[in-house]
Protein backbone atom coordinates (compact mmCIF):
# COMPACT_ATOMS: atom_id res chain seq x y z
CA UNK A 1 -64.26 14.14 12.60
CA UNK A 2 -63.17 10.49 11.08
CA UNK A 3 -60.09 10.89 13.15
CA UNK A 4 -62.45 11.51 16.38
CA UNK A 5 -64.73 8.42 15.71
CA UNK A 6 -62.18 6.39 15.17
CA UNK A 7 -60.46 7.72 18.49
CA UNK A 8 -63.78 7.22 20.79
CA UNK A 9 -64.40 3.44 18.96
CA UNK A 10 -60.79 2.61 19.79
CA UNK A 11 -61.24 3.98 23.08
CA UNK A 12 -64.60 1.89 23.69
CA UNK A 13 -62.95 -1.06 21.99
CA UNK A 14 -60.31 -1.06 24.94
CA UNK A 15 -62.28 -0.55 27.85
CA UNK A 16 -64.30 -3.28 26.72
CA UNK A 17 -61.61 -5.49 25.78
CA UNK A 18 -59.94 -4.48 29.35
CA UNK A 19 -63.28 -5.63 31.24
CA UNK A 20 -63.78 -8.89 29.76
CA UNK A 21 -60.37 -10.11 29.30
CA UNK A 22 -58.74 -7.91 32.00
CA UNK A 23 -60.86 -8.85 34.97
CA UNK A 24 -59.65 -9.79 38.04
CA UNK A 25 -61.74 -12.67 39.83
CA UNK A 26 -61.77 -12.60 43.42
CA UNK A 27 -61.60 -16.41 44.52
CA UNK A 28 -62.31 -15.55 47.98
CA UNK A 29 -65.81 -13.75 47.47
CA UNK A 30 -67.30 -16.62 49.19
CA UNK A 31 -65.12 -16.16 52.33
CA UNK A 32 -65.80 -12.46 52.22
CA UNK A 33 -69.19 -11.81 53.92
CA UNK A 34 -69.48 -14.70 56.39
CA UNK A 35 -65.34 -14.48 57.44
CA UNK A 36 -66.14 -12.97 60.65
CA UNK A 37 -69.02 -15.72 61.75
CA UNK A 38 -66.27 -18.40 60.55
CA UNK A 39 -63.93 -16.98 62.52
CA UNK A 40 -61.59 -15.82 60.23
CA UNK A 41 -59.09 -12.94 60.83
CA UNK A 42 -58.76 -9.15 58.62
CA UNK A 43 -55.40 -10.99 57.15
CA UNK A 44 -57.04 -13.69 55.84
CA UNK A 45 -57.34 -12.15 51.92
CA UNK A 46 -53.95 -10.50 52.44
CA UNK A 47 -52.40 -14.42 53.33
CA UNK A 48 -54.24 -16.35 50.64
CA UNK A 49 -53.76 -13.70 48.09
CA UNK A 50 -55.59 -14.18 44.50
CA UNK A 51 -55.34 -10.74 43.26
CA UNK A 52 -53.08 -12.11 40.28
CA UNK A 53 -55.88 -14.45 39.32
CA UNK A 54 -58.19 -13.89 36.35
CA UNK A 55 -56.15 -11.23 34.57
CA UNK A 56 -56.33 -12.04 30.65
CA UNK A 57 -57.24 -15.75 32.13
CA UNK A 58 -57.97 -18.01 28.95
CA UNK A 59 -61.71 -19.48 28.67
CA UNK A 60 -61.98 -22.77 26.92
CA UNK A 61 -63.86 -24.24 29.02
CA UNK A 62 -61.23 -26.63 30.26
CA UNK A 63 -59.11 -26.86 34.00
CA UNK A 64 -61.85 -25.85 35.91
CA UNK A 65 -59.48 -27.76 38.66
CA UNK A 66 -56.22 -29.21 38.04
CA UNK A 67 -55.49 -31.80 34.96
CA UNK A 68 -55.00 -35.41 36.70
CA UNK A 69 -53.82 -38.29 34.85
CA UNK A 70 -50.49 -40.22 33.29
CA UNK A 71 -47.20 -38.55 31.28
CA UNK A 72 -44.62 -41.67 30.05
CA UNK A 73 -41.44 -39.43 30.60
CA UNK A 74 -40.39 -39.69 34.33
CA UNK A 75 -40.57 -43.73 33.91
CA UNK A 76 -40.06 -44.77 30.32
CA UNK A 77 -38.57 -41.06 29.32
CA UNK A 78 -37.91 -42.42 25.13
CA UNK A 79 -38.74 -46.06 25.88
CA UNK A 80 -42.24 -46.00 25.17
CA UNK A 81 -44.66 -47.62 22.33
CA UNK A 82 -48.05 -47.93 21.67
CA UNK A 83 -48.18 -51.13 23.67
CA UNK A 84 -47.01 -49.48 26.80
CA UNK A 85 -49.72 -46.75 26.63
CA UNK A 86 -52.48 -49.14 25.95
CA UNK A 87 -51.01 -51.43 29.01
CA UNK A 88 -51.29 -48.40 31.08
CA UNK A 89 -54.71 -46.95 30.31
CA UNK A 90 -55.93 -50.38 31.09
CA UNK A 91 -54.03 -50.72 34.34
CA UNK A 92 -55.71 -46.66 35.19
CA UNK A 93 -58.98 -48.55 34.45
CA UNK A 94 -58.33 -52.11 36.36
CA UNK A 95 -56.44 -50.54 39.42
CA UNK A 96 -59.84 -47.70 40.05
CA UNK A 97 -57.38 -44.52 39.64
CA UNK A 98 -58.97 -43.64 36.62
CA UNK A 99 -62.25 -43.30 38.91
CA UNK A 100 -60.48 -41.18 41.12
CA UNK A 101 -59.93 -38.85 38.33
CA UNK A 102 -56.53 -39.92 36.51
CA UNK A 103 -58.32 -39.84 32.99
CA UNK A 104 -55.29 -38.43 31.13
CA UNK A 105 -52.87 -40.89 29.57
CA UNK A 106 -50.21 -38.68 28.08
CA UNK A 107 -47.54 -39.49 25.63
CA UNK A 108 -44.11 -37.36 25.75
CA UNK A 109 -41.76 -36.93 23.56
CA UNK A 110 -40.35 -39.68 21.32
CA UNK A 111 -43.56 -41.01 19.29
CA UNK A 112 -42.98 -39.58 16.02
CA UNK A 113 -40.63 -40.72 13.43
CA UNK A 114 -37.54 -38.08 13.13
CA UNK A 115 -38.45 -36.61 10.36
CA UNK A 116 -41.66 -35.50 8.51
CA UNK A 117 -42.74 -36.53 5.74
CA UNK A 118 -42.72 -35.55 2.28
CA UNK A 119 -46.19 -32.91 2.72
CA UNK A 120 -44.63 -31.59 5.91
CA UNK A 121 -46.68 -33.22 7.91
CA UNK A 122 -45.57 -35.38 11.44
CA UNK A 123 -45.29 -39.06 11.78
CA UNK A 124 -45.57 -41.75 14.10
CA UNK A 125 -42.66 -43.88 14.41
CA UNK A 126 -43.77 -46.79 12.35
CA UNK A 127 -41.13 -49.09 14.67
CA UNK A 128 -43.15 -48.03 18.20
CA UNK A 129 -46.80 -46.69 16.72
CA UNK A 130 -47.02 -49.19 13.76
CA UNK A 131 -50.81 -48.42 14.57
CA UNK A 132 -50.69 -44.67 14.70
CA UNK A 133 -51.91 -42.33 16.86
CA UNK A 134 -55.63 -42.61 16.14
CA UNK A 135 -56.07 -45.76 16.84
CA UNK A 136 -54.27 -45.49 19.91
CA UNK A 137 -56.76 -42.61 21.02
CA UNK A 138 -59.75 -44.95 19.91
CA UNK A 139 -58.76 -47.41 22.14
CA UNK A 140 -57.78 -44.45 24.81
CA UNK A 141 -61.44 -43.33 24.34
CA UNK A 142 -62.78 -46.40 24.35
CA UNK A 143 -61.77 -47.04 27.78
CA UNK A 144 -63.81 -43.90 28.70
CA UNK A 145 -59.81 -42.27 29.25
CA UNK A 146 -58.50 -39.18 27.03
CA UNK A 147 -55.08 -38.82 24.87
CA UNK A 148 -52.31 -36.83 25.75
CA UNK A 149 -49.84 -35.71 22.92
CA UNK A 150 -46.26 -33.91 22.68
CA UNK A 151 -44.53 -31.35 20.61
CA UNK A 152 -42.07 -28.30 21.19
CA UNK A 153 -42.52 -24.80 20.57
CA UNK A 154 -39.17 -24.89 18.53
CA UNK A 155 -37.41 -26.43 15.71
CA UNK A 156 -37.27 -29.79 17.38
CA UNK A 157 -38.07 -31.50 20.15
CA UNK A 158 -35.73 -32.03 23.47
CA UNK A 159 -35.15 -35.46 21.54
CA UNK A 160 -34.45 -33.71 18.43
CA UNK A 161 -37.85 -34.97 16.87
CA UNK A 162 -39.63 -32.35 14.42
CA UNK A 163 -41.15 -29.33 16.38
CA UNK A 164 -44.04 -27.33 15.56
CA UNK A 165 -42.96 -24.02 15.40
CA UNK A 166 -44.09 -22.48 12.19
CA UNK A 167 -45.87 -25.41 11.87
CA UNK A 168 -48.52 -25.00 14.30
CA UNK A 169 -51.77 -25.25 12.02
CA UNK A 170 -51.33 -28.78 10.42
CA UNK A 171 -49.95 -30.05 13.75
CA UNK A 172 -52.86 -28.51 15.32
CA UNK A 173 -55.39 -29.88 12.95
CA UNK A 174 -53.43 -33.30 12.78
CA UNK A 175 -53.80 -33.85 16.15
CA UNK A 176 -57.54 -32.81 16.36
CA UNK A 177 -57.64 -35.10 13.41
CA UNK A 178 -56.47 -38.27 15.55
CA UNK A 179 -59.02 -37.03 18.33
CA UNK A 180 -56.12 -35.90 20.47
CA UNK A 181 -57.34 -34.10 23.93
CA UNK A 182 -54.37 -32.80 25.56
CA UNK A 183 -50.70 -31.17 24.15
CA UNK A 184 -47.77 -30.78 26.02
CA UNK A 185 -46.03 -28.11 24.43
CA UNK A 186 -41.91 -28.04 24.90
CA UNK A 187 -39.38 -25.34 24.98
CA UNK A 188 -35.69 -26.45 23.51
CA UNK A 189 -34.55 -25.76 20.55
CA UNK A 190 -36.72 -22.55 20.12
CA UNK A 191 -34.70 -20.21 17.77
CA UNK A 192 -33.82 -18.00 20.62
CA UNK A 193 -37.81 -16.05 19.98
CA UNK A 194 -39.51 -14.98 23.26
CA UNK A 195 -41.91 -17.67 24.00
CA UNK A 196 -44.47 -15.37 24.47
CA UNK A 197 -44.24 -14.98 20.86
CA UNK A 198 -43.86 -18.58 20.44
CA UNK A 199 -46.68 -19.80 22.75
CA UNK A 200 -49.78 -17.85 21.79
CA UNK A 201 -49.46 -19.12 17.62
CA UNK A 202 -50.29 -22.86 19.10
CA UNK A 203 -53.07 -21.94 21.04
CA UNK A 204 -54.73 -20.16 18.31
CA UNK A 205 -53.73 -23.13 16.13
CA UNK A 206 -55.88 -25.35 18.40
CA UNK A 207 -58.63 -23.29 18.89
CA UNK A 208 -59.47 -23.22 15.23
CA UNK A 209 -59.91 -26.73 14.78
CA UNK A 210 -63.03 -26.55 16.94
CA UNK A 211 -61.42 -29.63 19.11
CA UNK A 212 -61.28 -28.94 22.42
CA UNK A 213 -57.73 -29.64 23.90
CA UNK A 214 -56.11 -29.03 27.06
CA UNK A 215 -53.02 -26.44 26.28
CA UNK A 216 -49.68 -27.56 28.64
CA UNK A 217 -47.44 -24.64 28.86
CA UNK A 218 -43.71 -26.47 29.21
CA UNK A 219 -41.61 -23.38 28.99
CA UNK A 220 -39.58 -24.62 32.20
CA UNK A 221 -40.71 -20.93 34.15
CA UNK A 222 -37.85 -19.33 32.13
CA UNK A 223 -39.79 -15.76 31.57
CA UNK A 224 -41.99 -16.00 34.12
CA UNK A 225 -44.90 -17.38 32.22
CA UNK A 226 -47.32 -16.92 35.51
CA UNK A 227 -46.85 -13.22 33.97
CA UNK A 228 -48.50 -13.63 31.13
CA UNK A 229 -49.68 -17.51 30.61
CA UNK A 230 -52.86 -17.11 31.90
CA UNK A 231 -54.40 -15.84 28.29
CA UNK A 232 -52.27 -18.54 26.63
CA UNK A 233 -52.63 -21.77 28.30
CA UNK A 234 -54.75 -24.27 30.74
CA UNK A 235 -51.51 -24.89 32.72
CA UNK A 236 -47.88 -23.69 32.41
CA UNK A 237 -44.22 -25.25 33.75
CA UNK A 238 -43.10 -22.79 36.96
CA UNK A 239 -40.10 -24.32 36.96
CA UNK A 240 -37.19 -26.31 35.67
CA UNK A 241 -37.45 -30.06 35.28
CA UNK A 242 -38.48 -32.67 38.00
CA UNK A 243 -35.93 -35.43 39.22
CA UNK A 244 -36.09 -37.92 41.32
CA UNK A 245 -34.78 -36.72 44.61
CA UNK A 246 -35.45 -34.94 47.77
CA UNK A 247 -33.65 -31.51 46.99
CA UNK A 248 -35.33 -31.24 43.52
CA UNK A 249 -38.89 -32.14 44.77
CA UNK A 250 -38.32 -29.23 47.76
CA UNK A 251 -36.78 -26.83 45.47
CA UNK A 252 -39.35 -26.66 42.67
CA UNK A 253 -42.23 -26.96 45.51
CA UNK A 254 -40.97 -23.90 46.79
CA UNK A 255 -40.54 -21.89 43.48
CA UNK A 256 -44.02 -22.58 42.27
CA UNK A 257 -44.84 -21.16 45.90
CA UNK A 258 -43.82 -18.06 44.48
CA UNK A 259 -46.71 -17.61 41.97
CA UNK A 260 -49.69 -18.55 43.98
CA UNK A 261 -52.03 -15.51 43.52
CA UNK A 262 -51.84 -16.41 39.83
CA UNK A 263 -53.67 -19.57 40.05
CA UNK A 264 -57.34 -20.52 39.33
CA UNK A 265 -59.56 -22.17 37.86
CA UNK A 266 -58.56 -22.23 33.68
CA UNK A 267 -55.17 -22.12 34.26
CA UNK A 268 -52.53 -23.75 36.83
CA UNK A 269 -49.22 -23.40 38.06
CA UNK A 270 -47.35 -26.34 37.04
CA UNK A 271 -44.30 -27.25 38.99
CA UNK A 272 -44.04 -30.77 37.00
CA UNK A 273 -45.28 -34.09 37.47
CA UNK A 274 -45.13 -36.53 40.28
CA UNK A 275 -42.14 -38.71 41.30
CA UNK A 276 -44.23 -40.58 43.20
CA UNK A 277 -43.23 -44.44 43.08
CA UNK A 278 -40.07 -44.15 41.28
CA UNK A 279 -37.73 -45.24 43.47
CA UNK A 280 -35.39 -42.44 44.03
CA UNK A 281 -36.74 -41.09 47.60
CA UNK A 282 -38.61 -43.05 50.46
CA UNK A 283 -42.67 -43.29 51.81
CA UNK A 284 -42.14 -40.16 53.89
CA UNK A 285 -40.62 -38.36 51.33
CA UNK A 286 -43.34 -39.22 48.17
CA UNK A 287 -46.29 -38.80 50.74
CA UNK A 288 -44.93 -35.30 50.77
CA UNK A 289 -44.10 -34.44 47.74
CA UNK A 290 -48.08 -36.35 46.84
CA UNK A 291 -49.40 -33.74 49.64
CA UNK A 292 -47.78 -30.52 48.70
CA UNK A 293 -48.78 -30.77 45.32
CA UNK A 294 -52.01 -31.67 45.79
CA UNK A 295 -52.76 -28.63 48.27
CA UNK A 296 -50.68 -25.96 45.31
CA UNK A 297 -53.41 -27.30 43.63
CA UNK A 298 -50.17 -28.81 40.70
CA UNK A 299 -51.63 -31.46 37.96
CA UNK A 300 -51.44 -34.67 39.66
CA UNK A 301 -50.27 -36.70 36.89
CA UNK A 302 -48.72 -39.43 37.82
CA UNK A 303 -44.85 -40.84 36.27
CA UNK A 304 -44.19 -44.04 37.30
CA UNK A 305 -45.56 -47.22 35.33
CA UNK A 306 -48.60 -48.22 37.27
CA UNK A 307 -48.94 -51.25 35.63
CA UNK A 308 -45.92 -52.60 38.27
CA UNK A 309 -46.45 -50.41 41.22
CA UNK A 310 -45.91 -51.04 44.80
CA UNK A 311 -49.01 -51.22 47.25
CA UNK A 312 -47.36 -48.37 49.02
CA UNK A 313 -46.89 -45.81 45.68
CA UNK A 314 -50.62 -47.21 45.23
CA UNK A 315 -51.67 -46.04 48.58
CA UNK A 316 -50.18 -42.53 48.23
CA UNK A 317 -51.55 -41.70 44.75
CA UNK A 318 -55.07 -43.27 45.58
CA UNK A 319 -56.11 -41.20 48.35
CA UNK A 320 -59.50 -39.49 48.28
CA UNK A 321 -59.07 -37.29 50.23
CA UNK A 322 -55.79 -35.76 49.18
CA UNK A 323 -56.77 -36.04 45.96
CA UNK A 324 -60.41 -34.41 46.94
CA UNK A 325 -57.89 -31.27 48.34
CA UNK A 326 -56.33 -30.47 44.71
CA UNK A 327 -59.46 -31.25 43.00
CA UNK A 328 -61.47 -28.47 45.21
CA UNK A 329 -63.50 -26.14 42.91
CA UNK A 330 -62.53 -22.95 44.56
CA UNK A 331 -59.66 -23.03 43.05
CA UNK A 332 -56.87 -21.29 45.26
CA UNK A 333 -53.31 -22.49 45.39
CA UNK A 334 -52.24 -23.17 48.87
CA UNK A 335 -49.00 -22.10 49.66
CA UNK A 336 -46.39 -21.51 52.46
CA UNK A 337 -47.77 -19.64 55.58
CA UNK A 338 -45.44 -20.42 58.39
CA UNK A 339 -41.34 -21.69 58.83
CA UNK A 340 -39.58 -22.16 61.74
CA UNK A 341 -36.26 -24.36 63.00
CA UNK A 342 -33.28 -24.76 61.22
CA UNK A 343 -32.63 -23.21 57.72
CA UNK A 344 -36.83 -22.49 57.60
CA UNK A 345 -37.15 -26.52 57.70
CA UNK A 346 -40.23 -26.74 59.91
CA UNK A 347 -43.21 -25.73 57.76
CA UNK A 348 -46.78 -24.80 57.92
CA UNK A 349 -48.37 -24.77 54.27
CA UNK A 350 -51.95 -24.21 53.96
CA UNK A 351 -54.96 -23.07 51.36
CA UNK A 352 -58.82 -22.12 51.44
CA UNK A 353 -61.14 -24.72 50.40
CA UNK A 354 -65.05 -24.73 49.57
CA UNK A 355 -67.29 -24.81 52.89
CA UNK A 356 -64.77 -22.56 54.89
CA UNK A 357 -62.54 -24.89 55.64
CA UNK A 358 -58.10 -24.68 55.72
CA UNK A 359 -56.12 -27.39 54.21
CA UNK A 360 -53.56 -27.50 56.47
CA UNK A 361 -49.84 -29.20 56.03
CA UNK A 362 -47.11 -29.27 58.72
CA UNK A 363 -44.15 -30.40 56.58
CA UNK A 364 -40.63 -31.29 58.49
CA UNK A 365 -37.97 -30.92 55.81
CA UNK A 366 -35.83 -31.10 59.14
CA UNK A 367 -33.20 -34.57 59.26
CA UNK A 368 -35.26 -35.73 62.28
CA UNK A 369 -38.49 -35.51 63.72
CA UNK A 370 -40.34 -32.97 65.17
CA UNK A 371 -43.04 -31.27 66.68
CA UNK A 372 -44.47 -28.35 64.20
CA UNK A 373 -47.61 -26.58 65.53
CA UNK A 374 -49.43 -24.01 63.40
CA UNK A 375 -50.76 -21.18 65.11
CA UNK A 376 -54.09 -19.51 64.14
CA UNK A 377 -52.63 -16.34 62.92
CA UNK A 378 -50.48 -17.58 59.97
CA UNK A 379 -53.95 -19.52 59.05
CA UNK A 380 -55.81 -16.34 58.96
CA UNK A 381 -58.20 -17.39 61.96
CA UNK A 382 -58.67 -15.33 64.94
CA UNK A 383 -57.25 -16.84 68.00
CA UNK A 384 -60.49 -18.00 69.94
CA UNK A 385 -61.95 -19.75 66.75
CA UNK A 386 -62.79 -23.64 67.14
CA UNK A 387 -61.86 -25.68 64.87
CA UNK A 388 -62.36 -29.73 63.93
CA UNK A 389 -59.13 -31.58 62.32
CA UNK A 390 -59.16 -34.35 60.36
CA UNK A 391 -56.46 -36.40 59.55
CA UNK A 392 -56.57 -36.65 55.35
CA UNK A 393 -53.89 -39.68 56.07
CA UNK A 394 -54.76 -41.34 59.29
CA UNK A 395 -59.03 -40.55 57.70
CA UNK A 396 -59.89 -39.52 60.99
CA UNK A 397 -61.15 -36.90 62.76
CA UNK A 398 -58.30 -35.79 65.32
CA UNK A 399 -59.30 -32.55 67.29
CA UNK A 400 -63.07 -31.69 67.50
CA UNK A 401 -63.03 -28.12 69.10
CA UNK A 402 -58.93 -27.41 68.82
CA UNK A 403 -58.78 -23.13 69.86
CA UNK A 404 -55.56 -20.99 68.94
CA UNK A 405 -53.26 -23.51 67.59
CA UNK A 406 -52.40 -27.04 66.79
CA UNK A 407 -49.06 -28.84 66.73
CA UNK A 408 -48.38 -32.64 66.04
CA UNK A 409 -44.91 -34.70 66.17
CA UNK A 410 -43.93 -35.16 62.47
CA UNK A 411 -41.42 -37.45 61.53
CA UNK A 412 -38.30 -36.35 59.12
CA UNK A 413 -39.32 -35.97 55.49
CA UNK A 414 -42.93 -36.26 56.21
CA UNK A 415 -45.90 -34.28 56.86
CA UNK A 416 -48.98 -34.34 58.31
CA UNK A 417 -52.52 -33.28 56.20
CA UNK A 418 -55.34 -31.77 57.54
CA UNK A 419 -58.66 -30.26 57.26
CA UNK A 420 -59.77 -27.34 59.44
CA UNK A 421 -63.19 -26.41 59.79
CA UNK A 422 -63.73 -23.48 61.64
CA UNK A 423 -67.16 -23.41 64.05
CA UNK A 424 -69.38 -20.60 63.38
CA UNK A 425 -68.99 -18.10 66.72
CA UNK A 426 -72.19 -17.14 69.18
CA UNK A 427 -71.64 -13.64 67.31
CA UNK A 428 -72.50 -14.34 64.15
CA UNK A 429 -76.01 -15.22 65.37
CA UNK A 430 -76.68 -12.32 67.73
């Protein structure tokens, strides 16, 4: 009889556990009973698939849409000090991005001295962050801004700094003692252990401090962590790191394609932070790599030092409505829809957005220009749907009533960003 009740309260214990933790969240709903009066085709759910979404999805609260904000690595990578951060959270403040919704100002790796001290506890390095780290985040705060903070899921950092691997409560509780708000969370040096056994330690770390702190998953999308992140983290690395170049940019955009129905709101895919303004590709170029990201619904946080940037890397990174396309609270990762031309190089990317409207990118990864023209069906709209375009670049409306498909000459390296909203048909009304 023990043996039975213990059986059935196991059994109950699971289903429950399965329906609050296990539920899948259908991103879409709002599409679902008014996609015929909008227009929209039976492939539409099967295109923007979100099936993957909401399966042990973590709930703190936190990444209701994408993280936005500053990292020091891409620019200053170990040259950085407290004066550099403080320069930069004023320049987020002085130039308006921090209005626009770049309130993270994240330190990477290299602030803490390279060892710990004598209680075991981590450092600043007295030569860069004479002032420590809460001070910095008092002055962070005080700009209305939050603090970002780095450590490694393994023995040491990638800069062989002290990780936090067995360490994770006092690191935890040190950095919700400083009034930290964000950890990036690194994979080298990690003992060869799964990091799905090294992961999940932190986040419980950080949850029992009663701070509330965005959890960055870097585990460089070595096992998949789309599989199994969700429950662990607010965001989490799809791929290998960023560089500065063309090939990179295009090859990581198109392997954090690959997880799209995983995405939501509470946790991201993360294919790395923008390149935007550091020199190593052209306007074209950036403005794409700015525009894909945005629409996979990536953190936008930003890696060059704004406090010297060019009115051009400005002009990119400050765009509304780009920036109003990532930042969209239904929350579905746009992704690859259509390819054509040489090698796949003429592309049609596209997402679901609030109102039932289609971001919409044509992308020419082609050597020289083109015309690129998306067609209705790869958009999940039925062929006689109207539909207004505007121009998220040009900030115009282009098209008021375009029907079956639109095309538009795109220059090599660039793209094109729109927004399609569908007219509701006679129909709908009858």
């Amino acid at each position: 009889m023990a043996t039975m009740k213990v059986f059935v309260f196991t059994l109950i214990w699971c289903l429950l556990h399965v329906g609050i933790e296990g539920r899948v969240v259908n991103l879409l709903q709002s599409f679902d009973g008014s996609r015929i009066s909008y227009g929209f085709s039976n492939s539409f759910n099967r295109i923007f698939d979100t099936s993957k979404y909401g399966i042990l999805q973590l709930n703190n609260g936190l990444a209701q849409t994408p993280q936005m904000g500053w990292n020091s690595w891409n620019f200053f990578a170990c040259n950085i000090n407290e004066t550099v951060i403080k320069e930069t959270a004023d320049a987020l403040i002085s130039t308006g991005l921090a209005d626009l919704g770049y309130v993270y100002v994240n330190i990477d790796d290299c602030w803490s001295a390279a060892k710990r001290d004598s209680e075991g506890q981590l450092v600043p390095d007295p030569k860069t962050f004479p002032s420590g780290i809460k001070a910095l985040a008092d002055y962070i705060h005080g700009k209305g801004l939050k603090l970002g903070i780095y450590s490694d899921a393994g023995q040491f950092t990638c800069q062989v700094r002290p990780g936090s691997i067995y360490h994770e409560k006092d690191d935890a509780a040190l950095f919700a003692s400083w009034g930290v708000d964000y950890l990036k969370y690194d994979n080298c040096f990690n003992l060869g252990i799964k990091p799905q056994d090294r992961y999940p330690p932190m986040r419980d770390a950080l949850n029992a401090t009663g701070r509330t702190i965005f959890y960055s998953l870097c585990e460089w999308g070595v096992d998949d962590p789309a599989l199994w992140a969700g429950k662990v983290g607010n965001s989490w690395r799809t791929t290998d790191d960023i560089n500065d170049s063309w090939v990179s940019m295009t090859t990581i955009a198109d392997i954090n394609d690959e997880w799209a129905s995983y995405a939501g709101p509470g946790g991201w895919n993360d294919p790395d932070m923008l390149e935007v303004g550091n020199g190593g590709m052209n306007y074209q170029e950036y403005r794409s790599h700015f525009s894909i990201w945005a629409l996979m619904k990536a953190p936008l946080l930003v890696g060059c030092d704004i406090r010297n940037m060019t009115a051009e890397t400005f002009e990119i990174i400050s765009n509304k409505e780009v920036i109003a396309v990532n930042q969209d609270p239904l929350g579905v990762q746009g992704r690859k829809v259509y390819v054509s031309g040489t090698d796949d190089c003429l592309q049609v990317w596209a997402g679901p957005l609030s109102g039932h409207r289609l971001a919409v990118v044509l992308w020419n990864r082609c050597s020289k220009a083109a015309t690129i023209t998306a067609g209705w069906g790869p958009l999940g709209l039925e062929s006689g749907t109207s539909v207004s375009i505007r121009d998220l670049w040009q900030h115009k409306e282009v098209v008021g009533d375009a029907v079956a498909s639109y095309g538009a000459r795109v220059g090599a390296h660039d793209c094109q960003m729109y927004i399609f909203t569908p007219q509701t048909v006679a129909r709908s009304v009858n």
